[in-house]
C-alpha atoms as a PDB file:
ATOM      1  CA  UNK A   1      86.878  61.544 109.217  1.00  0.00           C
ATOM      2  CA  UNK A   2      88.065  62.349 105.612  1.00  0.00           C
ATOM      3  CA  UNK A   3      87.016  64.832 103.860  1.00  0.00           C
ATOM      4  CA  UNK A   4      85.161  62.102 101.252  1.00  0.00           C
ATOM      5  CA  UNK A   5      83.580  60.414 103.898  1.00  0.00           C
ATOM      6  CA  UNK A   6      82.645  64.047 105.802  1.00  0.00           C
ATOM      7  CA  UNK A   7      80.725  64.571 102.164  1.00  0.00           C
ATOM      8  CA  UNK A   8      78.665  61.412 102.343  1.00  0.00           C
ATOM      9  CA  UNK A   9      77.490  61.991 105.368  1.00  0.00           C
ATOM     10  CA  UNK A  10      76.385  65.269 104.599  1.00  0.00           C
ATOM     11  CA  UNK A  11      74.733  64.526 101.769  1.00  0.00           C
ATOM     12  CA  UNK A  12      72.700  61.893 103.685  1.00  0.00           C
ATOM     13  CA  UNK A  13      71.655  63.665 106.486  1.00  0.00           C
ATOM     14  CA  UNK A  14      70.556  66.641 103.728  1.00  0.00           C
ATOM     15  CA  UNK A  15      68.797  63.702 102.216  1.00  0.00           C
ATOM     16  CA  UNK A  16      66.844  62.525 105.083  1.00  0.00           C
ATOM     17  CA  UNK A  17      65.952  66.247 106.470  1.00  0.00           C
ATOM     18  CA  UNK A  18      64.360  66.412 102.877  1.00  0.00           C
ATOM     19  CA  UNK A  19      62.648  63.255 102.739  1.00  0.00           C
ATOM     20  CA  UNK A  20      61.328  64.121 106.656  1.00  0.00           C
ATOM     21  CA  UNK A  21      60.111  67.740 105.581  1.00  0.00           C
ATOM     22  CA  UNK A  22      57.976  66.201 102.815  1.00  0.00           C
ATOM     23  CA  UNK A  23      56.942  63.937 105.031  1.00  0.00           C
ATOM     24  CA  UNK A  24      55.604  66.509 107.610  1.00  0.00           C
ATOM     25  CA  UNK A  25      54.299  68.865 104.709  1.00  0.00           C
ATOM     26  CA  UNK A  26      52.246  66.065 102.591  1.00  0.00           C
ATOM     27  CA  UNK A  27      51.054  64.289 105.520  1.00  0.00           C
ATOM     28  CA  UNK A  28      49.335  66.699 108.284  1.00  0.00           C
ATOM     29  CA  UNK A  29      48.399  64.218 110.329  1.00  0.00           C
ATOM     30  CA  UNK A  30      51.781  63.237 111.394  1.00  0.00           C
ATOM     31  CA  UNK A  31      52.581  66.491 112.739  1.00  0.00           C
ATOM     32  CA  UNK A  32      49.611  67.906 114.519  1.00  0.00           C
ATOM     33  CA  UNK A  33      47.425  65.263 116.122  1.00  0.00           C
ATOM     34  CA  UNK A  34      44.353  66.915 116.246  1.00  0.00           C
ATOM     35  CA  UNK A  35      41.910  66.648 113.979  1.00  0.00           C
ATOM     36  CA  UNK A  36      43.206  64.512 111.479  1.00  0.00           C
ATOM     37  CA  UNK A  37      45.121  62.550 113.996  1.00  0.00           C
ATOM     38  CA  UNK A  38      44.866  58.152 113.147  1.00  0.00           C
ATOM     39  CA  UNK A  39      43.706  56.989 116.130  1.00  0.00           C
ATOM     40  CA  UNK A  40      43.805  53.291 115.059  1.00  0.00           C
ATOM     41  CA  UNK A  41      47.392  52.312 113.663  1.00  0.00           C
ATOM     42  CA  UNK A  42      45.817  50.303 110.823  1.00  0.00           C
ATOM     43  CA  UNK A  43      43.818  53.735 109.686  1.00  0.00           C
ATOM     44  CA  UNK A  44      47.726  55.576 110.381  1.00  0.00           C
ATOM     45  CA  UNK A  45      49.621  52.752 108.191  1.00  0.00           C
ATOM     46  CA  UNK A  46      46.918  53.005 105.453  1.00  0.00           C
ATOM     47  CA  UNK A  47      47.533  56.919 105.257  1.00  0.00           C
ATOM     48  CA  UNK A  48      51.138  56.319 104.832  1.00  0.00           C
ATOM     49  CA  UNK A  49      51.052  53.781 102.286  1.00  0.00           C
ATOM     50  CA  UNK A  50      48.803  55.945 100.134  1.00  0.00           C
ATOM     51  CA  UNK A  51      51.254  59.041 100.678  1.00  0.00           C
ATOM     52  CA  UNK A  52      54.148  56.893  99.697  1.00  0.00           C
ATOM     53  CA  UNK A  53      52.289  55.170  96.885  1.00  0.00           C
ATOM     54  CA  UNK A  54      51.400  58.830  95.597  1.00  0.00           C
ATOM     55  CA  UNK A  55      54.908  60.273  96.347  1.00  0.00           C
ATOM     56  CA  UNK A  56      56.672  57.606  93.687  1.00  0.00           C
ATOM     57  CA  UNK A  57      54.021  56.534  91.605  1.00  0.00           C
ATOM     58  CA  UNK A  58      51.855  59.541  91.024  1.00  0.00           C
ATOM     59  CA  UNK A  59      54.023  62.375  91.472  1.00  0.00           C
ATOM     60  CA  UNK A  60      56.947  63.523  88.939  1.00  0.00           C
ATOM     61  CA  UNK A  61      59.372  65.247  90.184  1.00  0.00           C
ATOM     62  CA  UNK A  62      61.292  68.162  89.347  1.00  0.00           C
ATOM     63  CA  UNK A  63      64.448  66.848  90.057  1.00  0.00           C
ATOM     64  CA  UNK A  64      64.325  64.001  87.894  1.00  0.00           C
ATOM     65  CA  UNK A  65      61.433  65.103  85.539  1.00  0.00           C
ATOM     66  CA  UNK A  66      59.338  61.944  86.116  1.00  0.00           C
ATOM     67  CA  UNK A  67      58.159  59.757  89.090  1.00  0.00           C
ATOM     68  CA  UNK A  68      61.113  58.253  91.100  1.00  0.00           C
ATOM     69  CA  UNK A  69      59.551  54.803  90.217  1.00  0.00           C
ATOM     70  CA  UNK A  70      59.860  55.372  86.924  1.00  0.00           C
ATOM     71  CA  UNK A  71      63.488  56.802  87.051  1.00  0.00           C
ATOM     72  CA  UNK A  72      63.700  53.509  88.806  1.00  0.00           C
ATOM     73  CA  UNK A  73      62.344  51.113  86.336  1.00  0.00           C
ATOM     74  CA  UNK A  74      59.540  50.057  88.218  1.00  0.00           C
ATOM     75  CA  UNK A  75      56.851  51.651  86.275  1.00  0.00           C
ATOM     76  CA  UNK A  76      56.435  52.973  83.089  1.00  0.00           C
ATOM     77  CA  UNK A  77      53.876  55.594  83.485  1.00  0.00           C
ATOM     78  CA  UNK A  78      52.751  57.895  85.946  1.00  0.00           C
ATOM     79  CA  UNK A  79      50.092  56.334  88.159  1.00  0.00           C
ATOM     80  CA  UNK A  80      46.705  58.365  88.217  1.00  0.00           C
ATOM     81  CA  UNK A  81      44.440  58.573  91.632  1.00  0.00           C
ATOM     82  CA  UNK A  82      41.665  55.923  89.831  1.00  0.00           C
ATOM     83  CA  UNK A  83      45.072  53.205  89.496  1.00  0.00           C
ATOM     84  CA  UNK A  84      46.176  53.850  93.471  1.00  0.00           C
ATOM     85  CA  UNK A  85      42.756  53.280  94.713  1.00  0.00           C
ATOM     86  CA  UNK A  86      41.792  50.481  93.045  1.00  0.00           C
ATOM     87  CA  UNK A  87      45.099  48.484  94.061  1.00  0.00           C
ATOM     88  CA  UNK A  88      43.432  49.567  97.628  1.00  0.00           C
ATOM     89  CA  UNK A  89      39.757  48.157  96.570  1.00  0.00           C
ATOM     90  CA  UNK A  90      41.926  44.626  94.976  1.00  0.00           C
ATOM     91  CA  UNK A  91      44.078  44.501  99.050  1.00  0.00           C
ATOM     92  CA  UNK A  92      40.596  45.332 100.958  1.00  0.00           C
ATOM     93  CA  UNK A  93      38.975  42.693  98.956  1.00  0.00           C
ATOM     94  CA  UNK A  94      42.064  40.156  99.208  1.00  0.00           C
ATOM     95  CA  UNK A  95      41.848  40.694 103.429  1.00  0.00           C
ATOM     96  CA  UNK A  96      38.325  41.011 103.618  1.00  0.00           C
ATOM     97  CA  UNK A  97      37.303  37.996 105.951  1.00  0.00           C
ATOM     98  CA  UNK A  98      33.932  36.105 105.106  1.00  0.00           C
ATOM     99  CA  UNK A  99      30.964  37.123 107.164  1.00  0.00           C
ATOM    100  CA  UNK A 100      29.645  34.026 109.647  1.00  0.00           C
ATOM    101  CA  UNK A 101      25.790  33.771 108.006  1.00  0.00           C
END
């Protein structure tokens, strides 16, 4: 391997031990399945939505000094809690199936 491409990977597996550490740290229940442990996969995929939602949209960062969707372009302010849950409300709504009476 040259010593460019040595450097790249590097700097991507650096990358993704970071992004897996803030995984573990910001989301408990992925690391210890006890008490907070998702036992349906639906309650599991909401938690990480919601994380990841957070993580770009809510958070800034002090790398970049804003939220990486807005160092991104996809937003234009940082997202408070009240915004994140009601896009949650608007997709429970959206899926929520009719009741048969």
């Amino acid at each position: 391997m040259t010593g460019v491409a040595k450097n790249t990977v590097t700097k991507l597996l650096a990358d993704l031990g970071r992004a897996c550490a803030a995984i573990g740290m910001n989301m408990r229940r992925l690391t210890r399945p006890t008490n907070s442990f998702a036992k349906k996969a639906e309650n599991l995929a909401a938690a990480v939505a919601v994380h990841f939602m957070h993580y770009n949209f809510g958070r800034i960062h002090q790398s970049v000094r804003v939220t990486p969707a807005m160092a991104a372009g996809v937003s234009d302010h940082v997202w408070e809690i009240d915004e994140i849950v009601s896009l949650l409300d608007a997709d429970r709504s959206a899926h929520r199936v009719a009741s048969p009476n």
